[in-house]
C-alpha atoms as a PDB file:
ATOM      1  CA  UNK A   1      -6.366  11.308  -6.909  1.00  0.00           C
ATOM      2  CA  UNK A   2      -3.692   9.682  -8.900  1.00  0.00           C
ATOM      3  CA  UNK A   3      -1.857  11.024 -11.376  1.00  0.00           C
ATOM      4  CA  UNK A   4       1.653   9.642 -13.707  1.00  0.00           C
ATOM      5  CA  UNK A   5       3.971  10.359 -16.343  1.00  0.00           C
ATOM      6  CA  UNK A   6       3.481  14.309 -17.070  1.00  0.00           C
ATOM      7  CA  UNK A   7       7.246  14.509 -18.450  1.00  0.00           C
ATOM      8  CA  UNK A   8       7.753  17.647 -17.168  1.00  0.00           C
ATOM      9  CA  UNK A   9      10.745  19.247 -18.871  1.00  0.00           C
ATOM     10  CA  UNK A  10       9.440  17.597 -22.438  1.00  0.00           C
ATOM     11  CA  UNK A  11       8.158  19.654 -25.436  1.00  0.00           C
ATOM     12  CA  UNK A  12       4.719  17.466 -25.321  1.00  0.00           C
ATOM     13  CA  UNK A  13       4.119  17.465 -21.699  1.00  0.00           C
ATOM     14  CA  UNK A  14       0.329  18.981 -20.990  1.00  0.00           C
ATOM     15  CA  UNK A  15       1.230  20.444 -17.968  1.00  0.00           C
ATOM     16  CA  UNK A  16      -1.088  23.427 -18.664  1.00  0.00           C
ATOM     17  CA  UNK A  17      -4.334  21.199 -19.033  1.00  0.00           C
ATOM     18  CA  UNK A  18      -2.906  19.046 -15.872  1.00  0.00           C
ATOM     19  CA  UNK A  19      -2.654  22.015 -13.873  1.00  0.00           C
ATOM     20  CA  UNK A  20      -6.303  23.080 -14.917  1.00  0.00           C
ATOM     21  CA  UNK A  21      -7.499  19.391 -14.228  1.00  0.00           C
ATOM     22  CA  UNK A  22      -5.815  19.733 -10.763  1.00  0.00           C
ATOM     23  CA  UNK A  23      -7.114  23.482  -9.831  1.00  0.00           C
ATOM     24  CA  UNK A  24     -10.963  22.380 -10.179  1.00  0.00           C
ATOM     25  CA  UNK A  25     -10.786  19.191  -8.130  1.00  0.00           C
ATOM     26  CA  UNK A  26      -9.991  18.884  -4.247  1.00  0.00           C
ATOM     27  CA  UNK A  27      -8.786  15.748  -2.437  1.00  0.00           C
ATOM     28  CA  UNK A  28      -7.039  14.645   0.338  1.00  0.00           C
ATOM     29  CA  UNK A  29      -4.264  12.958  -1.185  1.00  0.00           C
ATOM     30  CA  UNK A  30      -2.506  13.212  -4.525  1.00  0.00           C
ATOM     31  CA  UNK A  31      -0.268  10.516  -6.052  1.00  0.00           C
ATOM     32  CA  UNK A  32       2.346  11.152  -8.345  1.00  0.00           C
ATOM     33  CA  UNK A  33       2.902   7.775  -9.591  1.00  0.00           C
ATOM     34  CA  UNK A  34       6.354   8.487 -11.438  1.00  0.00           C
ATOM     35  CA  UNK A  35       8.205  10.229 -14.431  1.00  0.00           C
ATOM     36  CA  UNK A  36       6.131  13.680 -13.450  1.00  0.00           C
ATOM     37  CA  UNK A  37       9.642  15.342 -14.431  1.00  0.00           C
ATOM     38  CA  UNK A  38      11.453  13.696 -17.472  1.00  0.00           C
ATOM     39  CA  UNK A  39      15.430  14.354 -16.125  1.00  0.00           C
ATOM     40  CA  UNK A  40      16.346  12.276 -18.799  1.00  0.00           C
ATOM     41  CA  UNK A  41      14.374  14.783 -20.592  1.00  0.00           C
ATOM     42  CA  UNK A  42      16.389  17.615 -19.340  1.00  0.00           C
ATOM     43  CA  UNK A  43      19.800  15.899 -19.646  1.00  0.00           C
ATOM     44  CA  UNK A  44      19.858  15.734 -23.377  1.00  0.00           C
ATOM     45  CA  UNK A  45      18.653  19.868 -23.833  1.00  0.00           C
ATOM     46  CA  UNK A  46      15.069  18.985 -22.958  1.00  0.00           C
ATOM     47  CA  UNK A  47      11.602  22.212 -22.568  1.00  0.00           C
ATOM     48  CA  UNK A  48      11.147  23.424 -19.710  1.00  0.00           C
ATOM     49  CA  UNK A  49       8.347  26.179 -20.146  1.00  0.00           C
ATOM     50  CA  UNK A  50       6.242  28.111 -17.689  1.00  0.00           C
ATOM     51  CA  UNK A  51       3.314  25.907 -17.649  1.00  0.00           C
ATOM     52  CA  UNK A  52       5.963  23.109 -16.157  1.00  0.00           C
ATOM     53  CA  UNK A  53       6.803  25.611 -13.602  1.00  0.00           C
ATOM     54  CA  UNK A  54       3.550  26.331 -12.495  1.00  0.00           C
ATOM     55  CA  UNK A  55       2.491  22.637 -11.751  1.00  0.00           C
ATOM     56  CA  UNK A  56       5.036  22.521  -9.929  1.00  0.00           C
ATOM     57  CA  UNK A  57       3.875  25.702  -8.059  1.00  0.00           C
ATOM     58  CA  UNK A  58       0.144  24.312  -7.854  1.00  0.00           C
ATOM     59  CA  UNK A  59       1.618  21.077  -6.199  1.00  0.00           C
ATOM     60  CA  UNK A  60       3.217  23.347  -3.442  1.00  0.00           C
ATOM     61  CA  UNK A  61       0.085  25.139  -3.068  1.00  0.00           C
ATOM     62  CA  UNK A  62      -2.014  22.195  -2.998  1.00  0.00           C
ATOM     63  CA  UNK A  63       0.317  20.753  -0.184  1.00  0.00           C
ATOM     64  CA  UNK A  64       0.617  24.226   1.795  1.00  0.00           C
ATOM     65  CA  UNK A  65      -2.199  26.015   1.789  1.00  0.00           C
ATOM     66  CA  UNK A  66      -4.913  23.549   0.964  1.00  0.00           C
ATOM     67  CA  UNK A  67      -3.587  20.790   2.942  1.00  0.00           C
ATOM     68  CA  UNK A  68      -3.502  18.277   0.638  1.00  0.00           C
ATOM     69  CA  UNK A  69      -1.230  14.699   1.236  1.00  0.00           C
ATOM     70  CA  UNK A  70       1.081  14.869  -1.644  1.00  0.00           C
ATOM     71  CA  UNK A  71       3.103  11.100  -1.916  1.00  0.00           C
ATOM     72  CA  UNK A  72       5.650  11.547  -4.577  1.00  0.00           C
ATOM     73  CA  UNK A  73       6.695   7.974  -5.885  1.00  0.00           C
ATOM     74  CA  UNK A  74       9.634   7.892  -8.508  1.00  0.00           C
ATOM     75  CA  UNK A  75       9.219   6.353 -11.812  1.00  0.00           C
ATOM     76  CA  UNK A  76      12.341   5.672 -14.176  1.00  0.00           C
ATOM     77  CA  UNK A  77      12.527   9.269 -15.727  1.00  0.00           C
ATOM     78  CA  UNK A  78      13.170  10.449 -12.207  1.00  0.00           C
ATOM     79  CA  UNK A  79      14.865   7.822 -11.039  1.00  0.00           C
ATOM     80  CA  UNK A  80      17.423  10.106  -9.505  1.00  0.00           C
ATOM     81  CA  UNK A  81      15.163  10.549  -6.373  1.00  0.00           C
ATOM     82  CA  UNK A  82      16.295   7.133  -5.684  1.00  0.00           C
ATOM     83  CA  UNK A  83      19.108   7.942  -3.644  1.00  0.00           C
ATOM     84  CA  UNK A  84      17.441   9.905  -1.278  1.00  0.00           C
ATOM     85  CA  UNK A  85      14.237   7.523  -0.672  1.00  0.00           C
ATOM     86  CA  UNK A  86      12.624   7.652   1.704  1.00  0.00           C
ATOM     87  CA  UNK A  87      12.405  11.573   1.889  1.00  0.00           C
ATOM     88  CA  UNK A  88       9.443  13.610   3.579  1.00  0.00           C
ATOM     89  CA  UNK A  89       9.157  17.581   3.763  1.00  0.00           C
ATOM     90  CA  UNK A  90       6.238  19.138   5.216  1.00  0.00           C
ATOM     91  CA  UNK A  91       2.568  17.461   3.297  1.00  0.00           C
ATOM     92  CA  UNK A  92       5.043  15.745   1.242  1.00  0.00           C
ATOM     93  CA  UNK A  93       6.869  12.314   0.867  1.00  0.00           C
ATOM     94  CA  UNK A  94       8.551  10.512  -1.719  1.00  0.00           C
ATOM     95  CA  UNK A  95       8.895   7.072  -1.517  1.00  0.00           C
ATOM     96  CA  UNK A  96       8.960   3.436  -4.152  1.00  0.00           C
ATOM     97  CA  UNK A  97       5.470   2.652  -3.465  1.00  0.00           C
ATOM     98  CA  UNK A  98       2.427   3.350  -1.210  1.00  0.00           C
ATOM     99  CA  UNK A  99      -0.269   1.199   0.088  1.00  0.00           C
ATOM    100  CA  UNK A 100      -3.157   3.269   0.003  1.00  0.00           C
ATOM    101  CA  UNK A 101      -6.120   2.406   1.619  1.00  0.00           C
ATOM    102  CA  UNK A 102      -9.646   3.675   0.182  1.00  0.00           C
ATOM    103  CA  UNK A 103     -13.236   4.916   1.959  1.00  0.00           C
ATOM    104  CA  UNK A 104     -14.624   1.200   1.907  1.00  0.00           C
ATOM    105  CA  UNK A 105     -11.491  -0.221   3.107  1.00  0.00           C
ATOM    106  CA  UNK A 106     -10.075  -1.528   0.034  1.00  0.00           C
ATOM    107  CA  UNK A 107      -6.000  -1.732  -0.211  1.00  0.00           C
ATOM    108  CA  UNK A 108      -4.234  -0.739  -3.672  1.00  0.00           C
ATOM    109  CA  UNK A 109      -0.640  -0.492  -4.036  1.00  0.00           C
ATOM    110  CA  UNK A 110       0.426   1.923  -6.000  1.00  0.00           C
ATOM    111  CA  UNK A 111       3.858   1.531  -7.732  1.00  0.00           C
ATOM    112  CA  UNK A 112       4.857   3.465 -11.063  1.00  0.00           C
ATOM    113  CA  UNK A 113       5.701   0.403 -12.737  1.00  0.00           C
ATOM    114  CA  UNK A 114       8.794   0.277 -14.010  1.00  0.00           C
ATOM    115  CA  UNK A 115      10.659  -2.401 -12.499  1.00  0.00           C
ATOM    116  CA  UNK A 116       8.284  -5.073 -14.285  1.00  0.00           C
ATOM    117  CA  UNK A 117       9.577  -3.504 -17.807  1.00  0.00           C
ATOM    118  CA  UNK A 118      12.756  -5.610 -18.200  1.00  0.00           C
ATOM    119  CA  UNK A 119      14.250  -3.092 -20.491  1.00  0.00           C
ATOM    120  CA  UNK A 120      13.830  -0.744 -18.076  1.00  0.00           C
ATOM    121  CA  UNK A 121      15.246  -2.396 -15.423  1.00  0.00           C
ATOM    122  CA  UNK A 122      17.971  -4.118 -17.064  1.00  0.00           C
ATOM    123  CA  UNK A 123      19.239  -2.123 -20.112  1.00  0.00           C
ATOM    124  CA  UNK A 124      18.929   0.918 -18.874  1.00  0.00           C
ATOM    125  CA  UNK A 125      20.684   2.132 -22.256  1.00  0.00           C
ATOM    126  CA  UNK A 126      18.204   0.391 -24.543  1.00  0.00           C
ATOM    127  CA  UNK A 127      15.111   2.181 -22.095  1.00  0.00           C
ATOM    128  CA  UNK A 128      16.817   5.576 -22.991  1.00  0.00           C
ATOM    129  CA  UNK A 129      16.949   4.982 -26.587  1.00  0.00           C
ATOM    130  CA  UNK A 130      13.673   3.905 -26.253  1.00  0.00           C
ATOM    131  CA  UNK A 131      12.698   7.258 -25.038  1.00  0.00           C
ATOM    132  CA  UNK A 132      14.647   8.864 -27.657  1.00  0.00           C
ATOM    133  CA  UNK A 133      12.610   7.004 -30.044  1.00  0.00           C
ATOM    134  CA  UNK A 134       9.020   7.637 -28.835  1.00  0.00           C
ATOM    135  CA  UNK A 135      10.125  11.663 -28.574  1.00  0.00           C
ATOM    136  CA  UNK A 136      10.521  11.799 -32.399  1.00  0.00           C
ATOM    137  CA  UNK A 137       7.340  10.021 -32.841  1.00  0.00           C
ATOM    138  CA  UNK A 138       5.704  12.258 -30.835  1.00  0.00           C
ATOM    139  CA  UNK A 139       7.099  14.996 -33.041  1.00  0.00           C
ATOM    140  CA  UNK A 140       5.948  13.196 -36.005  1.00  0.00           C
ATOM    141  CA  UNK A 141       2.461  13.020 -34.784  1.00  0.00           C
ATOM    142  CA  UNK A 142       2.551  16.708 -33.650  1.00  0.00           C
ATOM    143  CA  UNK A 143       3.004  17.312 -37.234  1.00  0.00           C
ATOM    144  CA  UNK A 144       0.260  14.731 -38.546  1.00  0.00           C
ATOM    145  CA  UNK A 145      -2.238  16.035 -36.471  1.00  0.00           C
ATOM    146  CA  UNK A 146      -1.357  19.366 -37.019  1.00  0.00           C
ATOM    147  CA  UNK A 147      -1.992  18.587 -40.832  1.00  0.00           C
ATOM    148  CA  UNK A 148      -5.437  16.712 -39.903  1.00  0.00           C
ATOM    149  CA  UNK A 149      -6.742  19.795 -37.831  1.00  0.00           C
ATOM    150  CA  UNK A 150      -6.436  22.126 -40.970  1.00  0.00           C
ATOM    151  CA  UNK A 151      -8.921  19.441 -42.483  1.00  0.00           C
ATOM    152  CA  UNK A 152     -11.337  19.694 -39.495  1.00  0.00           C
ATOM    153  CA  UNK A 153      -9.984  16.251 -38.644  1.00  0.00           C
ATOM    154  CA  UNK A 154     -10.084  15.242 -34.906  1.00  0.00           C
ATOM    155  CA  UNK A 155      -6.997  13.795 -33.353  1.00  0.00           C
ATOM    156  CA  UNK A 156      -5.349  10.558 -34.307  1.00  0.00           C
ATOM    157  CA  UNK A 157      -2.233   9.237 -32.129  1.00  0.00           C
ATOM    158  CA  UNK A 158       0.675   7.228 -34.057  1.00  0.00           C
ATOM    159  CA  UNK A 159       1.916   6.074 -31.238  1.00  0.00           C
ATOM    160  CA  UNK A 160      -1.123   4.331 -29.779  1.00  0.00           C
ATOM    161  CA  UNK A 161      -2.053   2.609 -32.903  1.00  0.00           C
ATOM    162  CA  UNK A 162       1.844   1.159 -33.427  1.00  0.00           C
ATOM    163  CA  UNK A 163       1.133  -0.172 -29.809  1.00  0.00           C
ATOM    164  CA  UNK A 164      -1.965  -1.806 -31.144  1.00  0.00           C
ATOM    165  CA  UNK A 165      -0.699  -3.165 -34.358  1.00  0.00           C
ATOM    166  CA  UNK A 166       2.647  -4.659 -33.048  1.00  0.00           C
ATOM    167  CA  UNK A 167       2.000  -7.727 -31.650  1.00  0.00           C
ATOM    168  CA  UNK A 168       4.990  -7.949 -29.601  1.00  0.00           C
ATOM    169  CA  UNK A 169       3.945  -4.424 -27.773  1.00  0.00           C
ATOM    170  CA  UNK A 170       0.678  -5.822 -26.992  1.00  0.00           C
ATOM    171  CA  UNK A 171       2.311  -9.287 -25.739  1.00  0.00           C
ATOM    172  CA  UNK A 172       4.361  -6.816 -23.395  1.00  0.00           C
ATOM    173  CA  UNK A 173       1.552  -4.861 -22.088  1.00  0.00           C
ATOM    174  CA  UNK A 174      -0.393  -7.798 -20.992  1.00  0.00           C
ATOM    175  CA  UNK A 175       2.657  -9.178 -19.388  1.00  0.00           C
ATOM    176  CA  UNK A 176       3.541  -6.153 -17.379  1.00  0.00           C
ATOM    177  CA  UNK A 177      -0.197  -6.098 -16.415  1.00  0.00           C
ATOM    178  CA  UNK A 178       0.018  -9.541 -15.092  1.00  0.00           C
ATOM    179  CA  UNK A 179       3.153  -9.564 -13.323  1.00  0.00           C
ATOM    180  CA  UNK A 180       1.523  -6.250 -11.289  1.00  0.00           C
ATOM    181  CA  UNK A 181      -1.595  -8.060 -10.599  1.00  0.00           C
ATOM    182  CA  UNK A 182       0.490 -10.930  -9.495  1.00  0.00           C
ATOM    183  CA  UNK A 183       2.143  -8.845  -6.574  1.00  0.00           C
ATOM    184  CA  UNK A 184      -0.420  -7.344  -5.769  1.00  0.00           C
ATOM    185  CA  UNK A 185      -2.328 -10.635  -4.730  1.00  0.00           C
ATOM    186  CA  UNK A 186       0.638 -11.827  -3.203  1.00  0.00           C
ATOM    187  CA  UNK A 187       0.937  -8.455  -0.893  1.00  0.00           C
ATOM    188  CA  UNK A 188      -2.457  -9.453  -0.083  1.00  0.00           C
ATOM    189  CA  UNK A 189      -3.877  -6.068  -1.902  1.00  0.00           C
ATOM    190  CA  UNK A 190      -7.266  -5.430  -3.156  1.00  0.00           C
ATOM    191  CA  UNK A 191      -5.886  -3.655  -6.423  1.00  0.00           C
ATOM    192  CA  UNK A 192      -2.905  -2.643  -8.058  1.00  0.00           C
ATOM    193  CA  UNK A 193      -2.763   0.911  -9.567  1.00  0.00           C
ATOM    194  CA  UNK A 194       0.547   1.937 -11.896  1.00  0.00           C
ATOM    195  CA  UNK A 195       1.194   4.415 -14.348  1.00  0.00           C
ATOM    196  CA  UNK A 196       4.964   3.765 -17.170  1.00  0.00           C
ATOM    197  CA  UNK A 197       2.848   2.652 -20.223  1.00  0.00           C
ATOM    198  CA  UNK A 198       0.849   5.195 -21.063  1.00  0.00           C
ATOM    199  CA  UNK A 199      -1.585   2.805 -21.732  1.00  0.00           C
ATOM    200  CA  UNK A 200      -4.701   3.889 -18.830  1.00  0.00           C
ATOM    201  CA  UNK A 201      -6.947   1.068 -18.042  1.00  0.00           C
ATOM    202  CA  UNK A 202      -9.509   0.069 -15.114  1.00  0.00           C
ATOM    203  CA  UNK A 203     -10.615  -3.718 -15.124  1.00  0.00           C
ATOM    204  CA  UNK A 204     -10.449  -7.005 -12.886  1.00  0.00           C
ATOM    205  CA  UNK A 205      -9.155 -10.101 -13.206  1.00  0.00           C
ATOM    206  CA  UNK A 206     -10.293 -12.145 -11.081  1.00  0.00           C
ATOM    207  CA  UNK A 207     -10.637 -10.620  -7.615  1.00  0.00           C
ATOM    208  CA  UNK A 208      -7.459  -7.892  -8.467  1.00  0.00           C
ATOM    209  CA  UNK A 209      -8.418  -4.544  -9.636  1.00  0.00           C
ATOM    210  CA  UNK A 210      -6.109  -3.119 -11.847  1.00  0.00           C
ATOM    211  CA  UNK A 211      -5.412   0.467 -12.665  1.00  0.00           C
ATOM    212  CA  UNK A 212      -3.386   2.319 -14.658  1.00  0.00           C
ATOM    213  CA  UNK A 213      -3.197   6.137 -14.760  1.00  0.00           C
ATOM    214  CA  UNK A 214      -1.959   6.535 -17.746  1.00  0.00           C
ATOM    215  CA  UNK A 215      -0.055   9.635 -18.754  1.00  0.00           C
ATOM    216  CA  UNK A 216      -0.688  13.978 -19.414  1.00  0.00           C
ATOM    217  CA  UNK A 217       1.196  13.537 -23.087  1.00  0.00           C
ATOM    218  CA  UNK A 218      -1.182  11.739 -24.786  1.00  0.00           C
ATOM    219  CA  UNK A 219      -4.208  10.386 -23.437  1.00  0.00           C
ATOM    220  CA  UNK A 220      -4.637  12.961 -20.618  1.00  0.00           C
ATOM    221  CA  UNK A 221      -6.231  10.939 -17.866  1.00  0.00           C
ATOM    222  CA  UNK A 222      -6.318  10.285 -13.731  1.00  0.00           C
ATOM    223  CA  UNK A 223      -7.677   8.071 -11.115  1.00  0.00           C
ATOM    224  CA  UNK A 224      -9.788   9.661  -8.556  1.00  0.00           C
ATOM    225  CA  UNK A 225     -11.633   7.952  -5.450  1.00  0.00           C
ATOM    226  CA  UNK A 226     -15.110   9.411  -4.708  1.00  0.00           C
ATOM    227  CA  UNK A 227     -16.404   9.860  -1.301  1.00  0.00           C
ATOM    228  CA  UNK A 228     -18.019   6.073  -1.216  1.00  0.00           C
ATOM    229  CA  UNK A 229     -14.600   4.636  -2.236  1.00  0.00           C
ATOM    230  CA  UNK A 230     -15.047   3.927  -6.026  1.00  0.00           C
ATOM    231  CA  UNK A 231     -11.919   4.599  -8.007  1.00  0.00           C
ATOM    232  CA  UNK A 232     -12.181   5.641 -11.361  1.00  0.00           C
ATOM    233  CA  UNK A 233     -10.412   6.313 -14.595  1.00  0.00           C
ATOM    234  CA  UNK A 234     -11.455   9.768 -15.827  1.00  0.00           C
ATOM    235  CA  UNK A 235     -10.110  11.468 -18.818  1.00  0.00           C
ATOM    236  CA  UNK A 236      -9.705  15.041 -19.275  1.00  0.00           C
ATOM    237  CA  UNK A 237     -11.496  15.561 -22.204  1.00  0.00           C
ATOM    238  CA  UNK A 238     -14.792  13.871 -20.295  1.00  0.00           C
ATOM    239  CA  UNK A 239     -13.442  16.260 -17.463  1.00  0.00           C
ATOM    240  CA  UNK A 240     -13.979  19.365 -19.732  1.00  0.00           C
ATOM    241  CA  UNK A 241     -17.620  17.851 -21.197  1.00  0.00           C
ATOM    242  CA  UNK A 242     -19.084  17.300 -17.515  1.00  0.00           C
ATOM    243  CA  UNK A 243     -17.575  20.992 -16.398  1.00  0.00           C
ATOM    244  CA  UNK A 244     -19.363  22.162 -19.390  1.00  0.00           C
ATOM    245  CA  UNK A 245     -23.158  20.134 -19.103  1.00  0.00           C
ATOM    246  CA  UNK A 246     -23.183  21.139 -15.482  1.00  0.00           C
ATOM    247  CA  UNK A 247     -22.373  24.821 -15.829  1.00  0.00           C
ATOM    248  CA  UNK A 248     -25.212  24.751 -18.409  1.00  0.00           C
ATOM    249  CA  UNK A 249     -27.463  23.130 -15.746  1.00  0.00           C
ATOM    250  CA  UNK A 250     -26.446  25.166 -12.965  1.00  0.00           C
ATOM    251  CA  UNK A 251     -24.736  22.469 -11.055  1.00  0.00           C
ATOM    252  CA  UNK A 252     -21.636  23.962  -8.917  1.00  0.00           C
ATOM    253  CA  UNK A 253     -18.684  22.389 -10.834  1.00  0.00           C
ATOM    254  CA  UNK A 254     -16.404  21.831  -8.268  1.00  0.00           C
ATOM    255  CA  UNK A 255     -18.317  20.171  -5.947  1.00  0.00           C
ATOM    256  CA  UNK A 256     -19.847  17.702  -8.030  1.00  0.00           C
ATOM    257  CA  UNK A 257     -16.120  16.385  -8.887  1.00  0.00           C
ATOM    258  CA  UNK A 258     -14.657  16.580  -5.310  1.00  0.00           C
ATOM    259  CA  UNK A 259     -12.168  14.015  -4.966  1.00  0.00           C
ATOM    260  CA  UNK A 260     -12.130  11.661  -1.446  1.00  0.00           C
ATOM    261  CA  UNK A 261      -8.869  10.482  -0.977  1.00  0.00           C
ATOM    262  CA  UNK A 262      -8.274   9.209   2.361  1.00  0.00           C
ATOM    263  CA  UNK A 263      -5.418   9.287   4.140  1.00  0.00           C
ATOM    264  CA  UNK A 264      -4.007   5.674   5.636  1.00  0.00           C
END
């Protein structure tokens, strides 16, 4: 299972649905693909609540008691870890990138992303203010929404429809998708899988699958392998409706959903 950009440590993280995502699925290995905690976040007064602390905990647990591969690869938000890659403890590494290697024998790499934003890896300063920017938005639309749910309104995202509108964000986005798929053919990979844009996606081009994660602020979604080596893009809310059908059907929940992430 693969998982990016919870922004631990911000007030719109949803680390309480990502830890109930994670506590009725088992796999074998669990990606962080980057920015899981936002320490630039943190460094300008940042939220760090209880349901941050207790993904944290569930990692741990998942790593210690259920023996579960945990590969921890740092994103921009956490770029800090970078001085002290590559770092293992126990079930658990932290590293750039992985090559992971599915059931059928397919090879994705698996890199947060960040280093084909060139804001991000150029003006670091600009990438901040960036951040800065798409917190108050996020505010904004906490508001909105709050507003649209006293009219029985479902939830509408400002940010993802500025995305869509701006042509210049949309010229980025299929640019950074690109330049991944691009290194991923030339590293001789099946796939590419990334997470930084909080934009989740699963299609080909050409012979490259690529795969983004997405992000637990907004659109609340995860990869997951099954047992015959399919990866798919599953959203939470889907999550929650197949949990529900099945119960009502008598299926065992947590079975149907098992993860089967191999390790390489």
């Amino acid at each position: 299972m693969i998982i990016s950009d919870v922004h631990l440590g911000t007030y719109d993280s949803k680390a309480k649905e990502a830890v109930h995502f994670l506590k009725r699925l088992r796999c074998e290995k669990l990606i962080l693909n980057g920015d899981i905690i936002d320490a630039w976040a943190l460094k300008r007064g940042g939220k760090w609540s209880k349901h941050h602390s207790r993904f944290i905990r569930k990692i741990l647990k998942m790593a210690d008691k259920d023996g579960t591969e945990v590969v921890y690869l740092r994103g921009n938000h956490d770029d800090i870890l970078e001085r002290f890659l590559p770092l293992a403890f126990g079930k658990i590494r932290v590293a750039k990138e992985h090559l992971h290697r599915t059931k059928d024998g397919k090879v994705y790499l698996v890199i947060h992303g960040d280093g084909f934003d060139r804001i991000s890896s150029r003006h670091r300063w600009l990438a901040v203010a960036g951040s800065v920017g798409y917190d108050f938005l996020l505010c904004v639309n906490r508001q909105y929404n709050r507003w649209r749910a006293w009219r029985g309104k479902e939830y509408f995202s400002i940010s993802k429809r500025v995305k869509a509108k701006v042509k210049s964000a949309v010229s980025f986005v299929d640019r950074f998708e690109f330049l991944l798929q691009q290194l991923a053919q030339h590293r001789g990979c099946d796939g590419v899988i990334c997470g930084h844009i909080h934009t989740p996606q699963d299609r080909y081009v050409g012979d490259c699958h690529y795969l983004n994660s997405g992000d637990w602020v907004e659109s609340l979604t995860a990869i997951i392998e099954h047992h015959d080596g399919k990866m798919e893009l599953v959203t939470y809310e889907d999550f929650l409706a197949e949990k529900t059908e099945r119960q009502m059907i008598g299926i065992p929940t947590i079975n149907s959903t098992e993860c089967a992430l191999k390790a390489d």
